[in-house]
C-alpha atoms as a PDB file:
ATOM      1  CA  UNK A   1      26.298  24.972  20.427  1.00  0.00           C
ATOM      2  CA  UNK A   2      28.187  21.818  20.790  1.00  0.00           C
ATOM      3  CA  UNK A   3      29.724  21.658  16.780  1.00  0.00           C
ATOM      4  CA  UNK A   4      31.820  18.639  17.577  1.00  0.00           C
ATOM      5  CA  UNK A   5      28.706  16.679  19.284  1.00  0.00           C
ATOM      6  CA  UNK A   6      26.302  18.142  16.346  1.00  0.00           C
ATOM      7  CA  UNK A   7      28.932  17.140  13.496  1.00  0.00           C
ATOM      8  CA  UNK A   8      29.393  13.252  14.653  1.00  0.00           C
ATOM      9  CA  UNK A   9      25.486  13.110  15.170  1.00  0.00           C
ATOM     10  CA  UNK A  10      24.681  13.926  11.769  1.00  0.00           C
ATOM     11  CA  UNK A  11      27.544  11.905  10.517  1.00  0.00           C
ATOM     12  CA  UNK A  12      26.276   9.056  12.290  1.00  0.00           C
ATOM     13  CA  UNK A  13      22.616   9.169  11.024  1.00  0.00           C
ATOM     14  CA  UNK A  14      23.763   9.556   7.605  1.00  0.00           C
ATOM     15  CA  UNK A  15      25.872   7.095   7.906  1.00  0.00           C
ATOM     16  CA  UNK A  16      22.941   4.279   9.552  1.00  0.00           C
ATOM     17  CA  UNK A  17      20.169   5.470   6.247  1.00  0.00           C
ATOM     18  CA  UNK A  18      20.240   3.700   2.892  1.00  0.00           C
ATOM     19  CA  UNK A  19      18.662   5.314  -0.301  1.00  0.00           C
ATOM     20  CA  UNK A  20      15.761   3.207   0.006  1.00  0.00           C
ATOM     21  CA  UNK A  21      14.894   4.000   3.595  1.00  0.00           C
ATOM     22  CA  UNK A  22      14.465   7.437   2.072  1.00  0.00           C
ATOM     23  CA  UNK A  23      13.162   6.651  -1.174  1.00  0.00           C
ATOM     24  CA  UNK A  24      15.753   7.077  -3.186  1.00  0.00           C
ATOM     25  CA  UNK A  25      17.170   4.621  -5.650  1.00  0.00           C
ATOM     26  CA  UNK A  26      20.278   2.985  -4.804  1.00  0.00           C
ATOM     27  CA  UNK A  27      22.173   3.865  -7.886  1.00  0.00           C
ATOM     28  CA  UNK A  28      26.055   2.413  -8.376  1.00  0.00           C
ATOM     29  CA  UNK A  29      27.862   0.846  -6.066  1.00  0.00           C
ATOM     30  CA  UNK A  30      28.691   3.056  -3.021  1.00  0.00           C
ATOM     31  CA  UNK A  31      32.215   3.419  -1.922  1.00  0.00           C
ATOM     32  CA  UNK A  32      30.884   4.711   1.855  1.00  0.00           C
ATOM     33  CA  UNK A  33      28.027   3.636   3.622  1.00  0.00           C
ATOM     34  CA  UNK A  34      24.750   5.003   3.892  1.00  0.00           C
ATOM     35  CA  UNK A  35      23.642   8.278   2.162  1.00  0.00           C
ATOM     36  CA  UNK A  36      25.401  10.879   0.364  1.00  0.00           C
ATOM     37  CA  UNK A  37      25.866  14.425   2.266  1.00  0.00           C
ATOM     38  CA  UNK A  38      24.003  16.111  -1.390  1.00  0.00           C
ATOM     39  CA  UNK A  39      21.198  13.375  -1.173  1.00  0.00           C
ATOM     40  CA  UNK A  40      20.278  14.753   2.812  1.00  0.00           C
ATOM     41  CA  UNK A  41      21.096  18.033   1.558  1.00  0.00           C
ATOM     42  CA  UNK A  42      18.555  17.623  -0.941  1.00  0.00           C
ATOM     43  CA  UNK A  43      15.838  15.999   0.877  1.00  0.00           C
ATOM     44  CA  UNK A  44      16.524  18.971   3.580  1.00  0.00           C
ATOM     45  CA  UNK A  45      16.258  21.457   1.032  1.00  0.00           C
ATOM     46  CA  UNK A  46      19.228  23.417   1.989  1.00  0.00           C
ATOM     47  CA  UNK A  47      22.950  23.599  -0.032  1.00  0.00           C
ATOM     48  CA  UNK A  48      25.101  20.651  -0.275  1.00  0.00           C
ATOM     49  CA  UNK A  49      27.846  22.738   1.002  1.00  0.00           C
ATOM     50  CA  UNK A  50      25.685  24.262   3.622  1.00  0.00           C
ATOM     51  CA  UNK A  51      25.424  20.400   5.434  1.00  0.00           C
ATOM     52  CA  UNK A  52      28.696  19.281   4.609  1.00  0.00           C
ATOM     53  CA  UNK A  53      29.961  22.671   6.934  1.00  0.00           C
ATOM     54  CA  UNK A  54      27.825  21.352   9.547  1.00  0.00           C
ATOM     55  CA  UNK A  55      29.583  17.897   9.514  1.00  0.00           C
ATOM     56  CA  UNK A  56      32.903  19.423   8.892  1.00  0.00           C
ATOM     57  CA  UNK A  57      32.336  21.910  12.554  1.00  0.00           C
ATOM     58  CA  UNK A  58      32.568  24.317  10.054  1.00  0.00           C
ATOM     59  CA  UNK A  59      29.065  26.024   9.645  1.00  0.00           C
ATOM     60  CA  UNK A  60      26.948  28.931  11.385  1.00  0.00           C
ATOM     61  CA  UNK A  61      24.426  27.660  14.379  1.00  0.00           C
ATOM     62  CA  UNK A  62      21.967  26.547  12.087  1.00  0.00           C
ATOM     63  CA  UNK A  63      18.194  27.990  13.028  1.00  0.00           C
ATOM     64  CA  UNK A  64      14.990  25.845  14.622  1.00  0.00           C
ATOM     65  CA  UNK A  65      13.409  25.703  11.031  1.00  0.00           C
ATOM     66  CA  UNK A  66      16.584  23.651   9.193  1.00  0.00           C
ATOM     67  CA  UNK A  67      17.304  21.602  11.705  1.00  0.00           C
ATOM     68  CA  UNK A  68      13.409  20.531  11.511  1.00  0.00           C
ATOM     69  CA  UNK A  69      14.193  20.008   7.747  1.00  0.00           C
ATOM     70  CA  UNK A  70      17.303  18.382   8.800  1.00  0.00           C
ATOM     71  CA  UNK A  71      15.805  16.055  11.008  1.00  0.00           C
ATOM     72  CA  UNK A  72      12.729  15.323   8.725  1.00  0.00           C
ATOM     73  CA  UNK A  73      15.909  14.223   6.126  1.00  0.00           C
ATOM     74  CA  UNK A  74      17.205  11.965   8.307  1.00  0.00           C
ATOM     75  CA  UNK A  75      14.246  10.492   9.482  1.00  0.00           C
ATOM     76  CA  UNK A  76      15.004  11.486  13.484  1.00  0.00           C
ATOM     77  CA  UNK A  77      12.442   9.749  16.266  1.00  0.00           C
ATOM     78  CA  UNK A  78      11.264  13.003  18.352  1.00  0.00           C
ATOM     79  CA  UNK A  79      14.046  11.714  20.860  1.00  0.00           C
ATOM     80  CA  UNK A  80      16.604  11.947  17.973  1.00  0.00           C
ATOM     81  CA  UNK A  81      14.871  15.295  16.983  1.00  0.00           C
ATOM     82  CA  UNK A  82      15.211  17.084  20.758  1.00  0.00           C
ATOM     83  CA  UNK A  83      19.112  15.902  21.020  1.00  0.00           C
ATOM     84  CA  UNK A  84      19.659  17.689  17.915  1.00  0.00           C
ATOM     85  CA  UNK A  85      17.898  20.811  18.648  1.00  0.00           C
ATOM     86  CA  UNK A  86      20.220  20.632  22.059  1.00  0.00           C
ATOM     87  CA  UNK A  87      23.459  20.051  20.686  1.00  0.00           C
ATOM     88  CA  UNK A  88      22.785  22.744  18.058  1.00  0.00           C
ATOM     89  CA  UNK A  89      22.339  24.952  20.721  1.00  0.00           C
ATOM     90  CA  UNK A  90      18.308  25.586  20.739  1.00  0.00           C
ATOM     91  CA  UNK A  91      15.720  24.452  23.134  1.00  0.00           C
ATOM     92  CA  UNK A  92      13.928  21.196  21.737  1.00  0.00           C
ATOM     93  CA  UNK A  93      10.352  21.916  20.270  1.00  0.00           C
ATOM     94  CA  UNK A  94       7.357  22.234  22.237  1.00  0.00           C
ATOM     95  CA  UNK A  95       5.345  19.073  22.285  1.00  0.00           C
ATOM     96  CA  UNK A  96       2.229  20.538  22.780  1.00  0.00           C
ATOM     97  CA  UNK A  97       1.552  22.982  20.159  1.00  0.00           C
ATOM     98  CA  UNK A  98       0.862  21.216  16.982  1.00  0.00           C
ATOM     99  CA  UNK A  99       3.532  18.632  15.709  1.00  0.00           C
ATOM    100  CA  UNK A 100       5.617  19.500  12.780  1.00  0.00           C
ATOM    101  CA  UNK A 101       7.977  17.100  13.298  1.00  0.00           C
ATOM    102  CA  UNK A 102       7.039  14.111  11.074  1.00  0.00           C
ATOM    103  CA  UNK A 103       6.806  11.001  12.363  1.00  0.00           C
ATOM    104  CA  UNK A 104       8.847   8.343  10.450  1.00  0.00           C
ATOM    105  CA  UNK A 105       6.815   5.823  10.527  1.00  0.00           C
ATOM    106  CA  UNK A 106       4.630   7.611   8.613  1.00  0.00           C
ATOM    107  CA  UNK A 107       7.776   9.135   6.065  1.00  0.00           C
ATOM    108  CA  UNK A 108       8.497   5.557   5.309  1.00  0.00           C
ATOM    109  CA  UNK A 109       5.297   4.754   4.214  1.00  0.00           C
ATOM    110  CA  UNK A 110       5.254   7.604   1.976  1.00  0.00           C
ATOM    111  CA  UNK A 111       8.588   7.402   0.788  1.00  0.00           C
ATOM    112  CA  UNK A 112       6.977   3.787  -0.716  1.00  0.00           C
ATOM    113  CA  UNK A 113       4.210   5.637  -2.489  1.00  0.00           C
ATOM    114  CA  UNK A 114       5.390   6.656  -5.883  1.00  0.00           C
ATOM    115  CA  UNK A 115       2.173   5.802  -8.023  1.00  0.00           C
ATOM    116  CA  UNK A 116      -0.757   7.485  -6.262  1.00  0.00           C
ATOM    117  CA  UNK A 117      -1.011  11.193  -4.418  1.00  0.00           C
ATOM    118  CA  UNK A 118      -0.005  11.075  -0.912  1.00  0.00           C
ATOM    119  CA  UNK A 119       0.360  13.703   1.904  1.00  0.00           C
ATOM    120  CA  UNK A 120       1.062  13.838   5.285  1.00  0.00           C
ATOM    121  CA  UNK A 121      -0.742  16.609   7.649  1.00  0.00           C
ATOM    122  CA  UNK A 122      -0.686  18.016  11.076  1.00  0.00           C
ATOM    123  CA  UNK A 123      -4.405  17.065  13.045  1.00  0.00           C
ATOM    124  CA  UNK A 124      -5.058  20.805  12.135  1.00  0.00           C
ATOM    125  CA  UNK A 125      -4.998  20.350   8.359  1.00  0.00           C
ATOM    126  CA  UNK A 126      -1.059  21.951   8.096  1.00  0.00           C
ATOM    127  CA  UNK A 127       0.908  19.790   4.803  1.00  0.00           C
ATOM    128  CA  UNK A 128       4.631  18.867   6.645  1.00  0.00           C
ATOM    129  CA  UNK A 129       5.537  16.659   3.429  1.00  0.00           C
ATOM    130  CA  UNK A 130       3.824  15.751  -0.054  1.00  0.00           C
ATOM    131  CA  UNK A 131       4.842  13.491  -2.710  1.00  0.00           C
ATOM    132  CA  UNK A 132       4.886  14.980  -6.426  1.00  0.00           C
ATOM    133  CA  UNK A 133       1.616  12.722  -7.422  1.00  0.00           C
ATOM    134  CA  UNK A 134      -0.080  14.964  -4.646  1.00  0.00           C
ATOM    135  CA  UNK A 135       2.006  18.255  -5.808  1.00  0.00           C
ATOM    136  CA  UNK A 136       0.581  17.298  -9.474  1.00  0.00           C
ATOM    137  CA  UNK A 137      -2.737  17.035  -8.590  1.00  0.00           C
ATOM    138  CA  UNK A 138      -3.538  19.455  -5.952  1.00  0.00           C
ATOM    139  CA  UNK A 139      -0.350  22.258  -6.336  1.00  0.00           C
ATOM    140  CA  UNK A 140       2.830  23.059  -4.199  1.00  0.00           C
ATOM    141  CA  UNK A 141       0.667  24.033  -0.839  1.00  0.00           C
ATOM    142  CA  UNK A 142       4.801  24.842   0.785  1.00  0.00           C
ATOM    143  CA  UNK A 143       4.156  28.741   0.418  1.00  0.00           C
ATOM    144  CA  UNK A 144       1.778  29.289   3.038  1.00  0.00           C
ATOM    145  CA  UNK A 145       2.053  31.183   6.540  1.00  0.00           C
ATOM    146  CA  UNK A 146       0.792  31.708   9.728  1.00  0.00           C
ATOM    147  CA  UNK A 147      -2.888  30.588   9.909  1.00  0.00           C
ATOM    148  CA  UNK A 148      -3.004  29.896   6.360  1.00  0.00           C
ATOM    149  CA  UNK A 149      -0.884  27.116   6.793  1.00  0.00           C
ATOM    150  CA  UNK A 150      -3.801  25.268   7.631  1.00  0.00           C
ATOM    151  CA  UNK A 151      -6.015  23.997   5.082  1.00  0.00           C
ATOM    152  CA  UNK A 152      -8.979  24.469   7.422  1.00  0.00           C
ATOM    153  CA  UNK A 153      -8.505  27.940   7.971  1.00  0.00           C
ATOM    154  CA  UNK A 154      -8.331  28.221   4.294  1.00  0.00           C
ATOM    155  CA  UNK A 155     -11.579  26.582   3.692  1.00  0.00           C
ATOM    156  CA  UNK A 156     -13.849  29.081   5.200  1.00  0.00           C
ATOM    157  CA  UNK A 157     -11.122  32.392   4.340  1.00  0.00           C
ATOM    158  CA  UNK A 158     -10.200  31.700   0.891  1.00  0.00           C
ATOM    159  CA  UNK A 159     -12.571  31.377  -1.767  1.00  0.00           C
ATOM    160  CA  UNK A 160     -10.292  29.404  -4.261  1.00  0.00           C
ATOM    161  CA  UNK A 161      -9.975  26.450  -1.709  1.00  0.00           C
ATOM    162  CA  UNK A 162     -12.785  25.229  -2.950  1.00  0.00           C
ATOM    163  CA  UNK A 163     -12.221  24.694  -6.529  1.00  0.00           C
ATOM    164  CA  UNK A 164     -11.117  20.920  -5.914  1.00  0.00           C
ATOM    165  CA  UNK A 165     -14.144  19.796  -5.303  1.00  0.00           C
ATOM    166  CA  UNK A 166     -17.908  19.848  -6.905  1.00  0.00           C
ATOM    167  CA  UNK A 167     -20.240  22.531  -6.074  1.00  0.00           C
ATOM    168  CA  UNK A 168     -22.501  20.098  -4.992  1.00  0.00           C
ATOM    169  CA  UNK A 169     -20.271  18.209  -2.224  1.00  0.00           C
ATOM    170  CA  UNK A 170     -18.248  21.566  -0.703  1.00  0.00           C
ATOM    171  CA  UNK A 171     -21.382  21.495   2.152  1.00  0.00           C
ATOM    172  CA  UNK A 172     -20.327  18.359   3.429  1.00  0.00           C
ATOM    173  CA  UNK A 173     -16.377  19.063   3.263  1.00  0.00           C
ATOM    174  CA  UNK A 174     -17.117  22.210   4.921  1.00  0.00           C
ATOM    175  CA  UNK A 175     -19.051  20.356   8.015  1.00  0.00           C
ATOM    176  CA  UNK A 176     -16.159  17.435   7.723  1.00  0.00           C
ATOM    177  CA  UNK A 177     -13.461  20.062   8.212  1.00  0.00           C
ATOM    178  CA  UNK A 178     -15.337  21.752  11.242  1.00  0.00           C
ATOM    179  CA  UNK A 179     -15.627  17.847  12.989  1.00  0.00           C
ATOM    180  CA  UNK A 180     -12.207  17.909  12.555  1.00  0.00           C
ATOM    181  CA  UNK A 181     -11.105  20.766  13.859  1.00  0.00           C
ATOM    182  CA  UNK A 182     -13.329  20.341  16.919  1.00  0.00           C
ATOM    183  CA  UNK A 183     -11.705  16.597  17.549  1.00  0.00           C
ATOM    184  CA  UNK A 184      -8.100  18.504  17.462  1.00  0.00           C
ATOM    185  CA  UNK A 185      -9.236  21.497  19.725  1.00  0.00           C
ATOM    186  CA  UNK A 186     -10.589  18.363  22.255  1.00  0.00           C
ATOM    187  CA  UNK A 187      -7.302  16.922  22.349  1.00  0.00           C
ATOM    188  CA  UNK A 188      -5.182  19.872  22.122  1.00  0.00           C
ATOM    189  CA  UNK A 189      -7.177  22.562  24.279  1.00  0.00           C
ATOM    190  CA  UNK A 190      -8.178  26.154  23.617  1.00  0.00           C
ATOM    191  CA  UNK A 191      -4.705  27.341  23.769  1.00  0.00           C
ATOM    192  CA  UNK A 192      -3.457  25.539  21.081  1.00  0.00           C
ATOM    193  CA  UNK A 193      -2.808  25.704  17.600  1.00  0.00           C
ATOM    194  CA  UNK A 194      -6.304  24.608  17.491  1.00  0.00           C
ATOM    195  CA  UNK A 195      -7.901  26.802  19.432  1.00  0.00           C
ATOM    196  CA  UNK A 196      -6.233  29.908  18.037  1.00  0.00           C
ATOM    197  CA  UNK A 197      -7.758  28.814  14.582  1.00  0.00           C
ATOM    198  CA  UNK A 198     -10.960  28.864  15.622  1.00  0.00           C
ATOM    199  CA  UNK A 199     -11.061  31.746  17.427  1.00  0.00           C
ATOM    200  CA  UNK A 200      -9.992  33.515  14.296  1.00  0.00           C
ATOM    201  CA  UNK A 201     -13.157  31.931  12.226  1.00  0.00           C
ATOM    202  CA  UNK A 202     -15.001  32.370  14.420  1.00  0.00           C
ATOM    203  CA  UNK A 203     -14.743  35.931  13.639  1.00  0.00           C
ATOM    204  CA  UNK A 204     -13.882  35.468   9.942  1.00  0.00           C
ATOM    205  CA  UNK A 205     -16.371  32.954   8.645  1.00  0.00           C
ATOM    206  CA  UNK A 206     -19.894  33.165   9.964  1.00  0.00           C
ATOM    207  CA  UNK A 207     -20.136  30.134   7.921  1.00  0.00           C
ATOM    208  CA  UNK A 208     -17.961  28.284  10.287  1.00  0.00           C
ATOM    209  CA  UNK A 209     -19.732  29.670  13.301  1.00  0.00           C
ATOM    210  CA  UNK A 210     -23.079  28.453  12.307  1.00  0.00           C
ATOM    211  CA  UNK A 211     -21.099  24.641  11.642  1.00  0.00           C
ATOM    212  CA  UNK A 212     -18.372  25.223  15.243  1.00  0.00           C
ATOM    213  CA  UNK A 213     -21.853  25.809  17.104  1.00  0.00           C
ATOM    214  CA  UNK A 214     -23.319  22.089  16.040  1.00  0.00           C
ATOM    215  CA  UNK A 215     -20.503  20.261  18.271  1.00  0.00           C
ATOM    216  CA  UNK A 216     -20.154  18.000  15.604  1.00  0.00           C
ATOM    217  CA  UNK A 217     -17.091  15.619  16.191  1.00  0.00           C
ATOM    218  CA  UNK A 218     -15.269  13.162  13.869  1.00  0.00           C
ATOM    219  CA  UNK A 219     -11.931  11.976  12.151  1.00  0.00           C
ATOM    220  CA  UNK A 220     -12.033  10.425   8.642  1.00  0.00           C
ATOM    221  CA  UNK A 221     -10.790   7.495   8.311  1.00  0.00           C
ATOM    222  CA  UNK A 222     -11.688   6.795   4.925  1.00  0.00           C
ATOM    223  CA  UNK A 223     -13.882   8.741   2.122  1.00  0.00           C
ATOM    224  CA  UNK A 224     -15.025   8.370  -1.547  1.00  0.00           C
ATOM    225  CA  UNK A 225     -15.256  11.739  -3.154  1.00  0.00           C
ATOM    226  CA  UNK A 226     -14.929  13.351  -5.974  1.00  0.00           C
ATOM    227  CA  UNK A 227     -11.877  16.134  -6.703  1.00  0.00           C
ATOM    228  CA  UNK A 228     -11.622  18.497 -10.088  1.00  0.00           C
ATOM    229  CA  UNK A 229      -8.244  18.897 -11.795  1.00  0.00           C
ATOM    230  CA  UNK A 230      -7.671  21.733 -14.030  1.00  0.00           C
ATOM    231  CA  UNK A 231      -7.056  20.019 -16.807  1.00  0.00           C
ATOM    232  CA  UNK A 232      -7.991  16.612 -16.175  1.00  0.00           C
ATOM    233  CA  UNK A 233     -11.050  17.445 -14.719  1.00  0.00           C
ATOM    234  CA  UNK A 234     -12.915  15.509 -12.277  1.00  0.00           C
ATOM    235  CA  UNK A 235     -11.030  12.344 -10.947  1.00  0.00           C
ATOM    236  CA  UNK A 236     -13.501   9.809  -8.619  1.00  0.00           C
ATOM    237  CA  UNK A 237     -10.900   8.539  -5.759  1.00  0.00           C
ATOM    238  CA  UNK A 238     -10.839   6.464  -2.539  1.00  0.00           C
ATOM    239  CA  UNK A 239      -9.298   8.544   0.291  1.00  0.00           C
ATOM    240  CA  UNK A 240      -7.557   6.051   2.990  1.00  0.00           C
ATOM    241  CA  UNK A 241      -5.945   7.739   6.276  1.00  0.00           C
ATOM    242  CA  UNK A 242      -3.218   6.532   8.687  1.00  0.00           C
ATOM    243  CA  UNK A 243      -3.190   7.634  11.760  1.00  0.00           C
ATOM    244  CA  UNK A 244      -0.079   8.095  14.681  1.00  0.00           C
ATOM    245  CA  UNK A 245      -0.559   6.543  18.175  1.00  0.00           C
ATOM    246  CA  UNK A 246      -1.270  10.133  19.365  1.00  0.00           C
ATOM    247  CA  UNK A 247      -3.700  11.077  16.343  1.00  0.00           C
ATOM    248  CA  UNK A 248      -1.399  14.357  15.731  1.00  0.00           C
ATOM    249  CA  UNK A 249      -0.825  13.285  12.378  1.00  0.00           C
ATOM    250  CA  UNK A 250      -2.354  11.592   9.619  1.00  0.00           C
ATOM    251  CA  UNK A 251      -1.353   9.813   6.236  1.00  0.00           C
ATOM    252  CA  UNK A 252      -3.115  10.485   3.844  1.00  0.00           C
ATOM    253  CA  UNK A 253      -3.560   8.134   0.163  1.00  0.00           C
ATOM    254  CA  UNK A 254      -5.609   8.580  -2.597  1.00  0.00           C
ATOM    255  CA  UNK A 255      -5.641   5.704  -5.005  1.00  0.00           C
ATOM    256  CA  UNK A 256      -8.752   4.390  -7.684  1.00  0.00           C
ATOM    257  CA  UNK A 257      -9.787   0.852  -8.672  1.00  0.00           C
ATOM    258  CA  UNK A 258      -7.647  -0.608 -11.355  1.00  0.00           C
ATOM    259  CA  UNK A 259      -8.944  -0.153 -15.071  1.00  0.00           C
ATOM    260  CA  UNK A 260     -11.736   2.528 -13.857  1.00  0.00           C
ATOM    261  CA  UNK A 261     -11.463   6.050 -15.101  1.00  0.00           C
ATOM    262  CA  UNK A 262      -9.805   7.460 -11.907  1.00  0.00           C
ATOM    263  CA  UNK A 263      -7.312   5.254 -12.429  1.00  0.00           C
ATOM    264  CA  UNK A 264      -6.301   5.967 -15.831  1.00  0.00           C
ATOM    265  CA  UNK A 265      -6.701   9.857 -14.652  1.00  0.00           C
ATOM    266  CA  UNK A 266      -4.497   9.160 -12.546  1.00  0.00           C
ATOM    267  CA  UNK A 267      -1.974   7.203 -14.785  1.00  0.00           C
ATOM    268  CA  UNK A 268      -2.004  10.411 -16.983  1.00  0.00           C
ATOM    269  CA  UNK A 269      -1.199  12.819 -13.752  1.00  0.00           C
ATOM    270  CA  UNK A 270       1.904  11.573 -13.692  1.00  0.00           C
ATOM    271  CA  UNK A 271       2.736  12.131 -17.124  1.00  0.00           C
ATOM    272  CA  UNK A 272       1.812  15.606 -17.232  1.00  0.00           C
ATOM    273  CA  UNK A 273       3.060  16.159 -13.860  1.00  0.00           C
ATOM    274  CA  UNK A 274       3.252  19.199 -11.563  1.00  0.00           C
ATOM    275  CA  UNK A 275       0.946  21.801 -12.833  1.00  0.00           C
ATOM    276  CA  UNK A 276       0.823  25.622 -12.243  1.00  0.00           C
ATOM    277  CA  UNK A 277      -1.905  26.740 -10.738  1.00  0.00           C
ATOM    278  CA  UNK A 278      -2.071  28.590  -6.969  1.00  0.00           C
ATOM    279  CA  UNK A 279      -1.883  26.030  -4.302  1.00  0.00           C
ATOM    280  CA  UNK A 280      -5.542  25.220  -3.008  1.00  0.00           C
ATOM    281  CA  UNK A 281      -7.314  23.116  -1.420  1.00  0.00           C
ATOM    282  CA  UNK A 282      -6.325  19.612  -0.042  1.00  0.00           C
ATOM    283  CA  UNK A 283      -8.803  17.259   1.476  1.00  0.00           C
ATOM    284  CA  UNK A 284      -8.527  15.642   4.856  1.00  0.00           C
END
């Protein structure tokens, strides 16, 4: 672990952000430039005087999964990303298991999305970052593990998944999330991420059997559907992806026409905000 290296790094990319590059609100005037050491602590999730160690050479090496929140809070290229990874004394990630690095472009697009749910997911259905418009209207999905990480998996394991959506639609989600999964496991190959998933519904869900069996290939772009809040109840919304160059992630923004009901649904969302209820489905 090279501390001095990793502390001037960090400093540095601080140092080149500004509050609205993140999405925060530039506040008063700043007496140093670019962010505040508690603002990346925040986005990173971690202590303010856990980070400000790190830039003072003072800290403990930190492990693979902060300095992936680290670099997600500083919006690190995957270059950017490997160097730190090195410096801190770890092996960079492996680029061909699925990415859970998020790619800025896509972060600044969502940091610019305030008004209307917006997520961004791995090409296996795995949340790396959600806005609270999405956390109000679908739960915090940041609790799940291993395979359950993906929403896919979920799907076909977990009964409650389903409860976001009509009775009367979950046939074509369910065939929609199996295209999906079989355009990852092209790209990615049977050894992957992708592959591992569905060799464990395979054996789980003979639902998903019957559907994997069909060869049925596609990525959404876009999709009308309906979803069902708890307590707003059903919510009519336009579903728009972005894609990256490498189709390893995806945007994803759900928005309504103006003055329709989804709209004002949605207006209401976030007024009553995050609601408690076990994290569920997510569409893709």
């Amino acid at each position: 672990m090279d501390r001095a290296a990793l502390a001037e790094f960090l400093r540095r990319r601080r140092e080149a952000l500004q509050p609205g590059d993140v999405g925060l609100a530039a506040g008063a005037r700043r007496r140093a430039p670019g962010l505040r050491r508690e603002e990346v602590a925040a986005l990173a999730a971690m202590s303010t005087d856990y980070y400000t160690r790190l830039e003072q050479q003072r800290g403990p090496q930190p492990s693979p999964q902060m300095l992936a929140s680290v670099a997600r809070a500083l919006r690190l290229t995957t270059g950017e990303r490997d160097y730190l990874f090195r410096v801190a004394g770890h092996n960079a990630p492996v680029s061909v298991s699925t990415a859970t690095h998020v790619a800025p472009a896509l972060l600044r697009v969502l940091d610019r999305l305030d008004d209307t749910p917006a997520l961004i997911l791995s090409n296996v259905g795995e949340i790396l970052v959600q806005n609270r418009m999405a956390e109000a209207l679908f739960g915090d999905n940041s609790g799940h593990t291993g395979l359950a990480r993906s929403e896919i998996y979920r799907w076909f394991t977990d009964p409650t998944q389903r409860r976001h959506y009509p009775e009367e639609d979950r046939d074509r989600q369910s065939r929609g999330q199996v295209a999906n999964l079989r355009a990852a496991y092209g790209s990615m190959g049977p050894q992957s991420r992708a592959g591992e998933i569905v060799r464990a519904l395979q054996k789980a869900s003979p639902e998903f059997a019957e559907l994997w069996e069909r060869h049925e290939v596609a990525q959404r772009y876009a999709d009308h559907k309906t979803l069902i809040h708890p307590e707003l109840g059903p919510i009519e919304l336009d579903c728009q992806v972005l894609f990256t160059e490498d189709q390893s992630q995806h945007l994803l923004v759900l928005t309504a026409p103006p003055r329709s009901e989804g709209y004002e649904k949605l207006q209401l969302l976030a007024v009553l905000g995050h609601e408690r209820f076990p994290a569920d489905a997510t569409p893709s």
